[in-house]
PDB file of N, CA and C in Angstrom:
ATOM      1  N   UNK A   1       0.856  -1.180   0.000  1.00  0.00           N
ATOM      2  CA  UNK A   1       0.000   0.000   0.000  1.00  0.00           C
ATOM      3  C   UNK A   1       0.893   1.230   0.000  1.00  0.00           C
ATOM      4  N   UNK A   2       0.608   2.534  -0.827  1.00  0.00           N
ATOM      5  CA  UNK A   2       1.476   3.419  -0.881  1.00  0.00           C
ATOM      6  C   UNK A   2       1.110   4.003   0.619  1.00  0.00           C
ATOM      7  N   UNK A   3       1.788   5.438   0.540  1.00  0.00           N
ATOM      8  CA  UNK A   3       1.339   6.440   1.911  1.00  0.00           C
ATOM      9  C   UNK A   3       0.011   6.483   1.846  1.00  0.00           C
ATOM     10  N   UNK A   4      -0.214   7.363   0.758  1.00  0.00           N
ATOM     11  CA  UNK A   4      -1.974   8.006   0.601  1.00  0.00           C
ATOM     12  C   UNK A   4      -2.540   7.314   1.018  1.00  0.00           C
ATOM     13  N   UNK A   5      -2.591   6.211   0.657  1.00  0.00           N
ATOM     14  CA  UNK A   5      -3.820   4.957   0.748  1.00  0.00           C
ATOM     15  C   UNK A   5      -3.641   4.379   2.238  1.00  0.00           C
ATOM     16  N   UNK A   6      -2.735   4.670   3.134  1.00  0.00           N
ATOM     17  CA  UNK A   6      -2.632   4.033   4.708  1.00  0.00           C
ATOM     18  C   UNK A   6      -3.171   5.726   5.233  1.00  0.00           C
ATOM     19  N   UNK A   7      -2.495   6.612   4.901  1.00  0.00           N
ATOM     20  CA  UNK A   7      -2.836   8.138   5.776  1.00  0.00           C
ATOM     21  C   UNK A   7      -4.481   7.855   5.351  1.00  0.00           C
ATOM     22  N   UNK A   8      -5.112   7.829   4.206  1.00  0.00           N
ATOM     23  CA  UNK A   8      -6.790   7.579   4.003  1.00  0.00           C
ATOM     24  C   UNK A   8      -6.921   6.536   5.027  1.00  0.00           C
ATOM     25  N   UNK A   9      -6.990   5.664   5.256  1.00  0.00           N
ATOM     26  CA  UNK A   9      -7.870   4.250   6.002  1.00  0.00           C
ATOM     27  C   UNK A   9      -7.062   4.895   7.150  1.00  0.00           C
ATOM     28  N   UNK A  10      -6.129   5.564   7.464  1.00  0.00           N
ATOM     29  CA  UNK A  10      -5.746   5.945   8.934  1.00  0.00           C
ATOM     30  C   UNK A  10      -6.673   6.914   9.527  1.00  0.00           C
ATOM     31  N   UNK A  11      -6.879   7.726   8.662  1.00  0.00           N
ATOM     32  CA  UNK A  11      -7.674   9.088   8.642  1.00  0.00           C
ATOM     33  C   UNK A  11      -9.495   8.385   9.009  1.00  0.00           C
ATOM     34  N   UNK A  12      -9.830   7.465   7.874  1.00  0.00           N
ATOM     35  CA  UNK A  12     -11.234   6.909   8.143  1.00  0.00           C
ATOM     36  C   UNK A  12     -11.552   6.230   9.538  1.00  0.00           C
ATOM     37  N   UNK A  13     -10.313   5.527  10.023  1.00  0.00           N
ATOM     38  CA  UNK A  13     -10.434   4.948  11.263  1.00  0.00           C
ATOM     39  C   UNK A  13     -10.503   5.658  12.332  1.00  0.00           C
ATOM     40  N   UNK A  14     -10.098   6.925  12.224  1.00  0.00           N
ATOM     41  CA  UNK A  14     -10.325   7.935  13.399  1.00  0.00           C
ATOM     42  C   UNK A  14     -11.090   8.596  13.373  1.00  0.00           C
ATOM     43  N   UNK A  15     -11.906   8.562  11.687  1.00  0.00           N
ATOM     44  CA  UNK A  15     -13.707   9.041  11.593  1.00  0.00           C
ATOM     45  C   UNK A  15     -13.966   8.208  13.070  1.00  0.00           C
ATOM     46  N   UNK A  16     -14.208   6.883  11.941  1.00  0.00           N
ATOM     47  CA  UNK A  16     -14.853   6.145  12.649  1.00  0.00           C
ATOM     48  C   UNK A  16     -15.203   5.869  14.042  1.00  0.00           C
ATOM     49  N   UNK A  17     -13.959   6.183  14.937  1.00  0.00           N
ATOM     50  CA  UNK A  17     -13.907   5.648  16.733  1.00  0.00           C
ATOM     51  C   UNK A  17     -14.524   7.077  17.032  1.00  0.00           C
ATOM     52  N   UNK A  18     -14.515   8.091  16.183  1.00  0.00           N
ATOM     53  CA  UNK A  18     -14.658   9.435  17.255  1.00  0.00           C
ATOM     54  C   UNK A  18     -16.070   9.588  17.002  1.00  0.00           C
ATOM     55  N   UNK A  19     -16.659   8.793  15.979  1.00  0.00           N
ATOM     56  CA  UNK A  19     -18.369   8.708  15.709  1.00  0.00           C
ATOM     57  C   UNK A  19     -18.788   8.041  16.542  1.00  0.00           C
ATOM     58  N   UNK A  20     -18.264   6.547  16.695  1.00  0.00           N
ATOM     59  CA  UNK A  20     -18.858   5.776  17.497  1.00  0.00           C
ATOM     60  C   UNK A  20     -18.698   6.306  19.276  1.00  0.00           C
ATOM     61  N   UNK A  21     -17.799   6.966  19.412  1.00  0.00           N
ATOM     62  CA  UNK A  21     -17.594   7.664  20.564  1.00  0.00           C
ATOM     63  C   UNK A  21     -18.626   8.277  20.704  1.00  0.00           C
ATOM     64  N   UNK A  22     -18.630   9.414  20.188  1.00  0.00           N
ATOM     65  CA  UNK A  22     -19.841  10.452  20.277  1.00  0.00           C
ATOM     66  C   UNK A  22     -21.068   9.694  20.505  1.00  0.00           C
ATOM     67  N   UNK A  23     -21.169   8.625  19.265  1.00  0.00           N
ATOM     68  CA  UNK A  23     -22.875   8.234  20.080  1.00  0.00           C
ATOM     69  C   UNK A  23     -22.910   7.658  21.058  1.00  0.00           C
ATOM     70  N   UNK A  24     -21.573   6.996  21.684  1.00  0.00           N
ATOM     71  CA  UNK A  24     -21.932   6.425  22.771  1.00  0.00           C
ATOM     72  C   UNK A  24     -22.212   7.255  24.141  1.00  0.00           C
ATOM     73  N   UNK A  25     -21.511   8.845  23.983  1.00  0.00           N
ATOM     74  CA  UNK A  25     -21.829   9.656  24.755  1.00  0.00           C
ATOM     75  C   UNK A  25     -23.455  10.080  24.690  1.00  0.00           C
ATOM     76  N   UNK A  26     -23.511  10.311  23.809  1.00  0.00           N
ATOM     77  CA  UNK A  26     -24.893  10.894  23.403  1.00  0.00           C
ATOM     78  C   UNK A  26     -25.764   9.768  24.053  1.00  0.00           C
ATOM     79  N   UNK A  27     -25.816   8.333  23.806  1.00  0.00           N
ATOM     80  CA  UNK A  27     -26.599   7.328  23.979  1.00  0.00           C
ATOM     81  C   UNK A  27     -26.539   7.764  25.823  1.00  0.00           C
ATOM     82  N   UNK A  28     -25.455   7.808  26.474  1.00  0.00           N
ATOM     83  CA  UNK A  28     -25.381   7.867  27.935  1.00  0.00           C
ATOM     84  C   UNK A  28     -26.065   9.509  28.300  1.00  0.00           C
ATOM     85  N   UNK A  29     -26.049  10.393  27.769  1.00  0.00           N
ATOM     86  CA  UNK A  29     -27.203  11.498  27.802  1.00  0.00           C
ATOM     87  C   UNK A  29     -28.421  11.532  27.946  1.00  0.00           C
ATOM     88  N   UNK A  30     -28.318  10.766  26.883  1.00  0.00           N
ATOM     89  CA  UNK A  30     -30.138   9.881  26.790  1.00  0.00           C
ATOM     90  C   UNK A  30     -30.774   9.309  27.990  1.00  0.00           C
ATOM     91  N   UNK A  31     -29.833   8.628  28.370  1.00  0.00           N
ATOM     92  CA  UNK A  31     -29.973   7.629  29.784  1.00  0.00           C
ATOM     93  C   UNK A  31     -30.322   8.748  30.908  1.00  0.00           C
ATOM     94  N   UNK A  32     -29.134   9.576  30.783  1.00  0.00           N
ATOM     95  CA  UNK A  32     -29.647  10.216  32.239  1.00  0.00           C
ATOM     96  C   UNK A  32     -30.534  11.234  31.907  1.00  0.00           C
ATOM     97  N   UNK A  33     -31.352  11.402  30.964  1.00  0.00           N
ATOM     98  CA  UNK A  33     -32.623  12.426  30.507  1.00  0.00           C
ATOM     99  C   UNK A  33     -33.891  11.444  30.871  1.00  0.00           C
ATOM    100  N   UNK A  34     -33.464  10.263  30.533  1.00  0.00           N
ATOM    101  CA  UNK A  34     -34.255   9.381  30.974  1.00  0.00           C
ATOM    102  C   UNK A  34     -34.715   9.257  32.668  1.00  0.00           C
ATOM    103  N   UNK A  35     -33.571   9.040  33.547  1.00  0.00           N
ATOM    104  CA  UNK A  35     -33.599   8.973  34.806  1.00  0.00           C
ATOM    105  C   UNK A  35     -34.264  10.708  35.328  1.00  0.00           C
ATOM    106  N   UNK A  36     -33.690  11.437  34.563  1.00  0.00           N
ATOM    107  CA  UNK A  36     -33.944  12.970  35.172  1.00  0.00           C
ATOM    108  C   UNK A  36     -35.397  12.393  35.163  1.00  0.00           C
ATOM    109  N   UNK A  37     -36.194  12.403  34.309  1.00  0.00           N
ATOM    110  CA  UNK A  37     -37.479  12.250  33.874  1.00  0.00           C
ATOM    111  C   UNK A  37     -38.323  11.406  34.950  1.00  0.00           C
ATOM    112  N   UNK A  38     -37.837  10.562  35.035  1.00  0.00           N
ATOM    113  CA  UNK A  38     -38.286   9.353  36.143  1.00  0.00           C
ATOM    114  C   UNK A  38     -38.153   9.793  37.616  1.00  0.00           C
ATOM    115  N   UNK A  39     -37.120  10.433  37.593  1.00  0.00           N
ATOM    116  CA  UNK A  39     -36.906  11.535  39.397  1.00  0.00           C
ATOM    117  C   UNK A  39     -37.864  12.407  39.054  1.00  0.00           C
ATOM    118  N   UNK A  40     -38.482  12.802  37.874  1.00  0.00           N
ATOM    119  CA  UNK A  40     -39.727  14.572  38.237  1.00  0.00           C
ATOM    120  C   UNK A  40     -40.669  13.681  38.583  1.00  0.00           C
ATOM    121  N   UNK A  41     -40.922  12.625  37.993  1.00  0.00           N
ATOM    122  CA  UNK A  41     -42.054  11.642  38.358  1.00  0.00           C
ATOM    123  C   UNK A  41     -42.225  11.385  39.406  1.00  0.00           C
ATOM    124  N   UNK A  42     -41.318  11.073  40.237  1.00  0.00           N
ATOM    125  CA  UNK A  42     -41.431  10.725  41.412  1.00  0.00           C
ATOM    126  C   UNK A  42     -41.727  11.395  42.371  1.00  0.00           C
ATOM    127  N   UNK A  43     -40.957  12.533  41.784  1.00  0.00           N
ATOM    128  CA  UNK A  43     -41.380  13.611  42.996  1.00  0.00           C
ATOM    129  C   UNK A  43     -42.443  14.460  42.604  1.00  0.00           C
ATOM    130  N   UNK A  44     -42.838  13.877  41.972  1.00  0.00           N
ATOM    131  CA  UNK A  44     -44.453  14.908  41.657  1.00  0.00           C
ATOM    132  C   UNK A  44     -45.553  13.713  42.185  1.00  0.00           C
ATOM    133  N   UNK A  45     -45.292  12.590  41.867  1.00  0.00           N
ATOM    134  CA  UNK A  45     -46.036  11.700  42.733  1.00  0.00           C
ATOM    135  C   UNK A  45     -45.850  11.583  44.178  1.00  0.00           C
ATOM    136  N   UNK A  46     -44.742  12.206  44.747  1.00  0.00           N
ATOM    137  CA  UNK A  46     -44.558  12.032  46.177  1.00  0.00           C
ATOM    138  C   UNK A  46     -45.249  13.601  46.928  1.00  0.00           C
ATOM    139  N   UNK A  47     -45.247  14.481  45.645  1.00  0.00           N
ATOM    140  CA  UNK A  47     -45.588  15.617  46.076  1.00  0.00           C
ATOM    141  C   UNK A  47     -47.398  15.545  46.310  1.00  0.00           C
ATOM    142  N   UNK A  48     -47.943  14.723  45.032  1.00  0.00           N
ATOM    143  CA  UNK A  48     -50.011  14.250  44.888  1.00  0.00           C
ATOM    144  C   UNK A  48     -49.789  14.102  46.690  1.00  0.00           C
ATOM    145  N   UNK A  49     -49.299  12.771  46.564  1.00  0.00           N
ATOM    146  CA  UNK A  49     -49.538  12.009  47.800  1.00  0.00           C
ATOM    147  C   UNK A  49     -49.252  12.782  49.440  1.00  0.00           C
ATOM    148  N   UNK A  50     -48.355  13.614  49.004  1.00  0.00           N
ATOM    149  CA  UNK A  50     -48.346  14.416  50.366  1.00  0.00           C
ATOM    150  C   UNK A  50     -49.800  15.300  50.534  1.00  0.00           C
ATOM    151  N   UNK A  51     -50.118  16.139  49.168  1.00  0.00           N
ATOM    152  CA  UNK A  51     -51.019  17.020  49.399  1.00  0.00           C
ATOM    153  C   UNK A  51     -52.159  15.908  49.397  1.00  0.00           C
ATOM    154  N   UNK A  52     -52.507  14.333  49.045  1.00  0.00           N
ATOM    155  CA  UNK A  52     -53.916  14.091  49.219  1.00  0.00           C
ATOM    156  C   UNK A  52     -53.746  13.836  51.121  1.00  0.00           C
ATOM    157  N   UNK A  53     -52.785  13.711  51.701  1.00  0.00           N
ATOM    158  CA  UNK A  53     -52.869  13.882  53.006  1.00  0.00           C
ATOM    159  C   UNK A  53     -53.191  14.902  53.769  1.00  0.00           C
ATOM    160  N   UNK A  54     -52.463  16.225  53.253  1.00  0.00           N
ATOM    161  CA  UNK A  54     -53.161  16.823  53.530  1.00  0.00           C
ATOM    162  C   UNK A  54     -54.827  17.546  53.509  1.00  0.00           C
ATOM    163  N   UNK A  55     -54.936  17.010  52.384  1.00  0.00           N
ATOM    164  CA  UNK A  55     -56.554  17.562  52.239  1.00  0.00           C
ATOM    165  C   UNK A  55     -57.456  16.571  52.973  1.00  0.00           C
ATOM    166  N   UNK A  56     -56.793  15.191  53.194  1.00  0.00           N
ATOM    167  CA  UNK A  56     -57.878  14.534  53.689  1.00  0.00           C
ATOM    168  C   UNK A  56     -57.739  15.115  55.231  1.00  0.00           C
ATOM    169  N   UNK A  57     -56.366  15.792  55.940  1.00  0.00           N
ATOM    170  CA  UNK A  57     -56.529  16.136  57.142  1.00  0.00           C
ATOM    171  C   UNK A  57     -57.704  17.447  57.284  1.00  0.00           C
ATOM    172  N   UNK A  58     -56.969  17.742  56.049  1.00  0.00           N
ATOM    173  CA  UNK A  58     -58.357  19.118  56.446  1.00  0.00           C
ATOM    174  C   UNK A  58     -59.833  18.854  56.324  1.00  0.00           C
ATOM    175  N   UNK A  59     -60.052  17.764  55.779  1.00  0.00           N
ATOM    176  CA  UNK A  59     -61.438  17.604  55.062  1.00  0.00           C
ATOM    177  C   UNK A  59     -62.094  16.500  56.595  1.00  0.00           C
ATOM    178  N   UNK A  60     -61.187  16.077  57.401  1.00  0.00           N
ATOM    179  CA  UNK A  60     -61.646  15.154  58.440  1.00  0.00           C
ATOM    180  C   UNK A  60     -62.681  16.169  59.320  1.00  0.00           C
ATOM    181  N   UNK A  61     -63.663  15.561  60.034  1.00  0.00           N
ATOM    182  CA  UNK A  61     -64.507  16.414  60.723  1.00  0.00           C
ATOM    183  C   UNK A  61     -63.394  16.839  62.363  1.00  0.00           C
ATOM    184  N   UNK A  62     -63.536  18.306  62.636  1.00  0.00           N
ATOM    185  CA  UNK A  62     -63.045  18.650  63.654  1.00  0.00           C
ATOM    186  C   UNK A  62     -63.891  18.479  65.030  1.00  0.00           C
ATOM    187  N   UNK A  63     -63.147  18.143  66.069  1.00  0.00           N
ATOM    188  CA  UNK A  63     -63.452  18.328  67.044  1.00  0.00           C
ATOM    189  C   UNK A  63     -64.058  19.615  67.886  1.00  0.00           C
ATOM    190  N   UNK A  64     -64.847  18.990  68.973  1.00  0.00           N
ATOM    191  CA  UNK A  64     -64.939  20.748  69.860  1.00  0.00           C
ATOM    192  C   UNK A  64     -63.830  20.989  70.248  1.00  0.00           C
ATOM    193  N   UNK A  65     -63.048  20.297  70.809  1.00  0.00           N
ATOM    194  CA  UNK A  65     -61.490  20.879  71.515  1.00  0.00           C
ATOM    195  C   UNK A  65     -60.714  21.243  70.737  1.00  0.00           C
ATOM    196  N   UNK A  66     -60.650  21.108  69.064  1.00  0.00           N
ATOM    197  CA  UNK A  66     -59.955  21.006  67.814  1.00  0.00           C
ATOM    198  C   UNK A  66     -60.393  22.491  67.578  1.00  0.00           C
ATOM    199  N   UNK A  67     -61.642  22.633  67.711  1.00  0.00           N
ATOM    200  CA  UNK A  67     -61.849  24.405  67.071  1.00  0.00           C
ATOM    201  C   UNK A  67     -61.506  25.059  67.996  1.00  0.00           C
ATOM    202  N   UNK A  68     -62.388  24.966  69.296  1.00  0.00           N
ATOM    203  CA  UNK A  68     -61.477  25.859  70.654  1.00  0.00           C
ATOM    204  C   UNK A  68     -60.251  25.861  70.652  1.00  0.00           C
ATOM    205  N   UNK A  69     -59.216  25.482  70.547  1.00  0.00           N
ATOM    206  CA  UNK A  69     -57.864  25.275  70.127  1.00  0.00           C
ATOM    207  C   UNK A  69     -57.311  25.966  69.229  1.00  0.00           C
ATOM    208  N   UNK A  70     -58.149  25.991  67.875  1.00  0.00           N
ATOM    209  CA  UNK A  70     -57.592  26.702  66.517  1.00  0.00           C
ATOM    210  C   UNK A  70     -57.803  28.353  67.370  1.00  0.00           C
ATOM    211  N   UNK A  71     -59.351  28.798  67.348  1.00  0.00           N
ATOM    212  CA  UNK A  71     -59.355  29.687  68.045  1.00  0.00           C
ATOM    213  C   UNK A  71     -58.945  30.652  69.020  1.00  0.00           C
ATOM    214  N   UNK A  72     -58.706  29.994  69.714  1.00  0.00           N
ATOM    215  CA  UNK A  72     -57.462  30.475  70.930  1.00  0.00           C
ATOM    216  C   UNK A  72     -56.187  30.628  69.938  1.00  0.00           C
ATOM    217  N   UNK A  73     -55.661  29.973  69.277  1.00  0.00           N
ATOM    218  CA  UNK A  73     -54.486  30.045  68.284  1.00  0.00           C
ATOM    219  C   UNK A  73     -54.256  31.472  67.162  1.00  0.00           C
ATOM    220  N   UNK A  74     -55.655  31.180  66.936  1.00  0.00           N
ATOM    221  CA  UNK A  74     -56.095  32.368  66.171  1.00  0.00           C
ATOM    222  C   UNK A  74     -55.786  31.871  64.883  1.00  0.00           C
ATOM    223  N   UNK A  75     -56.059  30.318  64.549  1.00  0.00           N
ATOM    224  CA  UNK A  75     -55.636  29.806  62.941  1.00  0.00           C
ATOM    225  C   UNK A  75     -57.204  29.297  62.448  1.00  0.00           C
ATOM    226  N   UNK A  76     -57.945  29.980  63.003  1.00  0.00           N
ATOM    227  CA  UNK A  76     -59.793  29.334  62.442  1.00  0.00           C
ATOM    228  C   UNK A  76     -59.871  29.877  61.595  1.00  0.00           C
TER     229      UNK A  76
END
């Protein structure tokens, strides 16, 4: 093989690894866009579930000692 023809297939082979590089970065981007995605989920489902607790606390029937209490507090 002359020069040209090894500097070409030398030259293509370092296309090549720095392509396949790149997507493999890119592919691992993906991944953690993926996980980001799956953590908002979670915490938006952990966030429902806090507030259906709270509403069911508020929505429970209060006590007499529960309002006299708020009252005196001054949170009625």
């Amino acid at each position: 093989m002359s020069t040209a023809n090894l500097t070409i297939l030398g030259v293509m082979l370092l296309v090549g690894v720095a392509s396949a590089l790149g997507l493999y970065k890119a592919g691992g981007k993906s991944q953690k866009a993926d996980t980001a995605d799956q953590d908002v989920k979670d915490a938006q489902g952990a966030l429902n579930r806090a507030l259906a607790m709270a509403q069911a606390e508020a929505d429970k029937p209060a006590t007499e000692s529960d309002i006299l209490a708020r009252l005196n507090r001054g949170n009625a």
